[in-house]
C-alpha atoms as a PDB file:
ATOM      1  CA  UNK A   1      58.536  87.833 130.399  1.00  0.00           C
ATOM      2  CA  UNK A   2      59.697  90.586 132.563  1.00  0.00           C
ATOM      3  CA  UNK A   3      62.438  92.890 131.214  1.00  0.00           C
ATOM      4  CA  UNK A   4      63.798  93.331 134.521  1.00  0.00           C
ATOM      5  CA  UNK A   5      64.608  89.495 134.826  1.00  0.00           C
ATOM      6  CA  UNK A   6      66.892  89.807 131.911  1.00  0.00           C
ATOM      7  CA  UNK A   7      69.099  92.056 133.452  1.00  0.00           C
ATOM      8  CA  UNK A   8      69.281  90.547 137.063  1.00  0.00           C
ATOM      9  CA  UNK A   9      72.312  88.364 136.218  1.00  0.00           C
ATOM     10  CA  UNK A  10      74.621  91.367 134.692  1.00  0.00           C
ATOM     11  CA  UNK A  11      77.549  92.099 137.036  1.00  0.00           C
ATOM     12  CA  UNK A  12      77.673  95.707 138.067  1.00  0.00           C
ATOM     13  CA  UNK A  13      80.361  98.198 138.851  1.00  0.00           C
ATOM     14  CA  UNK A  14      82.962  99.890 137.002  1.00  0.00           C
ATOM     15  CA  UNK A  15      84.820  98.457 134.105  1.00  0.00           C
ATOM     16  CA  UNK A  16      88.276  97.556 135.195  1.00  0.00           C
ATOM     17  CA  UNK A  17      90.574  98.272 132.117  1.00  0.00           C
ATOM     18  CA  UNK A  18      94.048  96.035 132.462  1.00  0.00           C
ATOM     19  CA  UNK A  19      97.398  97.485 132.719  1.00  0.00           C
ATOM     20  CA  UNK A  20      96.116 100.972 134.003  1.00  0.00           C
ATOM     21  CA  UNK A  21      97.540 100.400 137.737  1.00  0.00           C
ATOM     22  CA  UNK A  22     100.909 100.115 135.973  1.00  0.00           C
ATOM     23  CA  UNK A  23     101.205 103.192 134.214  1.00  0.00           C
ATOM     24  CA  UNK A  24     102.374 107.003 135.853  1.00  0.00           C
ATOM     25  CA  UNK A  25     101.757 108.550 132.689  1.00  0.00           C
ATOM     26  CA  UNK A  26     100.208 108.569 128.715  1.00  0.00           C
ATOM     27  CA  UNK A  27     102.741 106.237 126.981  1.00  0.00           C
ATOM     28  CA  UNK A  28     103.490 106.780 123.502  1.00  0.00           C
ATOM     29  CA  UNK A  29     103.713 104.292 121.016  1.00  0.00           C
ATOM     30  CA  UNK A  30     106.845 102.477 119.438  1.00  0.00           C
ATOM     31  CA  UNK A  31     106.940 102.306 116.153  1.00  0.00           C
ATOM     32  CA  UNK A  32     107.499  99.310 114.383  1.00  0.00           C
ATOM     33  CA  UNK A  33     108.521  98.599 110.568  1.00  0.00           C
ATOM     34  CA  UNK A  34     104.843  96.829 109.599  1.00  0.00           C
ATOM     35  CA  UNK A  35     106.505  96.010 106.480  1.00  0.00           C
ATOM     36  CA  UNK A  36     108.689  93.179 107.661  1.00  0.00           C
ATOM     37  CA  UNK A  37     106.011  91.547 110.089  1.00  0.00           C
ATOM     38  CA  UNK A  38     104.166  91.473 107.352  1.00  0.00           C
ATOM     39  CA  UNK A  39     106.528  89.883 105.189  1.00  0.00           C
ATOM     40  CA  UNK A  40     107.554  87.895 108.020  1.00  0.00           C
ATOM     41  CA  UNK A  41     104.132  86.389 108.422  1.00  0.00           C
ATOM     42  CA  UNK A  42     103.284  85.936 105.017  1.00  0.00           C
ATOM     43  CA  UNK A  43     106.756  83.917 104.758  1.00  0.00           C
ATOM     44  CA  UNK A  44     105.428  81.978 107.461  1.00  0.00           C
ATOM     45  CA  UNK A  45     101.680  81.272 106.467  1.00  0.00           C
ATOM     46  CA  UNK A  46     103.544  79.764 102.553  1.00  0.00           C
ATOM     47  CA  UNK A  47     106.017  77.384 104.200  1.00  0.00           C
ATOM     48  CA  UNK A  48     102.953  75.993 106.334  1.00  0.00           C
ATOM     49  CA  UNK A  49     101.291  75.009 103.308  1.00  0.00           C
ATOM     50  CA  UNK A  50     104.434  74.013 101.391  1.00  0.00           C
ATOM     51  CA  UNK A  51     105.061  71.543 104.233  1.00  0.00           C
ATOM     52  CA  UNK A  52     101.588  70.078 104.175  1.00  0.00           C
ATOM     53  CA  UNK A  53     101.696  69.192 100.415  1.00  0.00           C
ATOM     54  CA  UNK A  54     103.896  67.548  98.081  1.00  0.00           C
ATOM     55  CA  UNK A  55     104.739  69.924  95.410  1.00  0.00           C
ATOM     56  CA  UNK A  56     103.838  68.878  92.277  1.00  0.00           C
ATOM     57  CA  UNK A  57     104.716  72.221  89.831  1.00  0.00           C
ATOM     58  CA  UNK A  58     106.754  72.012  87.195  1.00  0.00           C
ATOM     59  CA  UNK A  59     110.319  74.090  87.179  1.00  0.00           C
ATOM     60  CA  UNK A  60     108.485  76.890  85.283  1.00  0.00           C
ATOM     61  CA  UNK A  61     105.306  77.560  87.784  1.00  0.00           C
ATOM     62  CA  UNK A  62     107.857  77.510  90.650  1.00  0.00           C
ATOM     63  CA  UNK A  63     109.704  80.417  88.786  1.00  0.00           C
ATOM     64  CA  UNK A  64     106.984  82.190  88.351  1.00  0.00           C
ATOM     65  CA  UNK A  65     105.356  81.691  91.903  1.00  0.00           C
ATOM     66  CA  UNK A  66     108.934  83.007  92.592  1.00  0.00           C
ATOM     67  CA  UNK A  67     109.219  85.707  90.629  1.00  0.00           C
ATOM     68  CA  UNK A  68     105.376  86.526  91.770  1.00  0.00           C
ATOM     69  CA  UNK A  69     106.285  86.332  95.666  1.00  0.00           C
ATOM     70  CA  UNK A  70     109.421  88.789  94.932  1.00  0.00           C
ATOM     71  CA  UNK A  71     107.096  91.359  93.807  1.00  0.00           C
ATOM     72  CA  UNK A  72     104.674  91.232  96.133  1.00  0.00           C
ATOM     73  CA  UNK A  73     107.055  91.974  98.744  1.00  0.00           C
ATOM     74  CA  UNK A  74     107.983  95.138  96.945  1.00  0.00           C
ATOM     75  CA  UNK A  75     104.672  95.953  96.426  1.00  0.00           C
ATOM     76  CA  UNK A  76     104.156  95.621 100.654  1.00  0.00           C
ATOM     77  CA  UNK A  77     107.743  97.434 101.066  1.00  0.00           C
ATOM     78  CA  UNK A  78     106.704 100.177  98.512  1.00  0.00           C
ATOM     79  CA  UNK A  79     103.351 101.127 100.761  1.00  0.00           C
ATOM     80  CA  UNK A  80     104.960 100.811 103.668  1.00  0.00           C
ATOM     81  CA  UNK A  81     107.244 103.762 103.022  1.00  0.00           C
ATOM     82  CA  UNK A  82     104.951 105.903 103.386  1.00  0.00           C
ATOM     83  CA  UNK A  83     102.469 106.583 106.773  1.00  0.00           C
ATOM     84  CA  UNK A  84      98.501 107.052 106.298  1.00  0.00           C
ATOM     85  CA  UNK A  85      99.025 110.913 106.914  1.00  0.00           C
ATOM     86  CA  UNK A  86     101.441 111.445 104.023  1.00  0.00           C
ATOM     87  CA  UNK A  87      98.961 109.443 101.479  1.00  0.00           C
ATOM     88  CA  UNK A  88      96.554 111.646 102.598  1.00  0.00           C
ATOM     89  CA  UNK A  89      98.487 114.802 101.758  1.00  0.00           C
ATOM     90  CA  UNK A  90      99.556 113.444  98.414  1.00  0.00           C
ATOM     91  CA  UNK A  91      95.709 112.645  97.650  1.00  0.00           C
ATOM     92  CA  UNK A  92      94.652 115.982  98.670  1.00  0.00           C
ATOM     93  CA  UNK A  93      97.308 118.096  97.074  1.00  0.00           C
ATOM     94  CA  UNK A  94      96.066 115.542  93.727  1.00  0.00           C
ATOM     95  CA  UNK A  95      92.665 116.386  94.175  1.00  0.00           C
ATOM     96  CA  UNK A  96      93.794 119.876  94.630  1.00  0.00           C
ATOM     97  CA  UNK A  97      95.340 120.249  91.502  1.00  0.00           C
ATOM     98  CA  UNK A  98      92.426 118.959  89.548  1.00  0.00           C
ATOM     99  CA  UNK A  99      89.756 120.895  87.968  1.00  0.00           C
ATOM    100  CA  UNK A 100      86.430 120.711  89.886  1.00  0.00           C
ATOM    101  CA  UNK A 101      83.747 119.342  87.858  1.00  0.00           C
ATOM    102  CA  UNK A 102      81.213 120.694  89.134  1.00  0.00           C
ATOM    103  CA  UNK A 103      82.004 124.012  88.642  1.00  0.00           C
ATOM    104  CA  UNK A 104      79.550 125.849  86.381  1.00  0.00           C
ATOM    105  CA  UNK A 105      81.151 127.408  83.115  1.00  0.00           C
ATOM    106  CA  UNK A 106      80.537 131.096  82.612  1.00  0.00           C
ATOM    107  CA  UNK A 107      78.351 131.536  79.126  1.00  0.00           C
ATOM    108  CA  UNK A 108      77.732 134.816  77.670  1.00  0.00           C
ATOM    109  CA  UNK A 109      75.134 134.805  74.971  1.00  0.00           C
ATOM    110  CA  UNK A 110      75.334 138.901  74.371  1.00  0.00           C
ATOM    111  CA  UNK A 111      79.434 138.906  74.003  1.00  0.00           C
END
């Protein structure tokens, strides 16, 4: 088995990236609200498999599948307040505040 054999059938050239004929410039991003396509989908994803089965809970799981879909939405809507970047300063301005553990503690034995 030849190693060069292997590689006879790869295409060569450049890679071709799509969409970069089309732009003049760097493009920046739009930002969308993450929160409510996630909600949206997750909306989605429970009707499918309401509609596939016949639903057989009683009046008090329903409530609480309710109740339990209500607060997972906040839950999703509460993190998606904030961006990556300002969980990151919160965490470090936490960890900042801490004592560090592994600092050593000054004994004196003559004092």
């Amino acid at each position: 088995p030849n190693m060069a054999n292997a590689y006879e059938e790869a295409i060569g050239g450049s890679l071709k990236l799509k969409g970069l004929g089309k732009q003049n410039g760097v493009a920046k991003k739009k930002k969308k609200s993450k929160a409510k396509e996630v909600l949206e989908t997750i909306d989605k994803v429970e009707e499918k498999k309401l509609e596939r089965r016949e639903d057989t809970r009683t009046p008090a799981q329903k409530s609480f599948d309710k109740i339990k879909k209500k607060r997972q939405k906040e839950k999703i809507m509460e993190k998606a307040k904030k961006t990556h970047k300002q969980r990151v300063e919160e965490l470090n301005t936490y960890l900042d505040s801490l004592t560090e553990h592994y600092d050593i503690p000054k004994v004196s034995w003559t004092k």
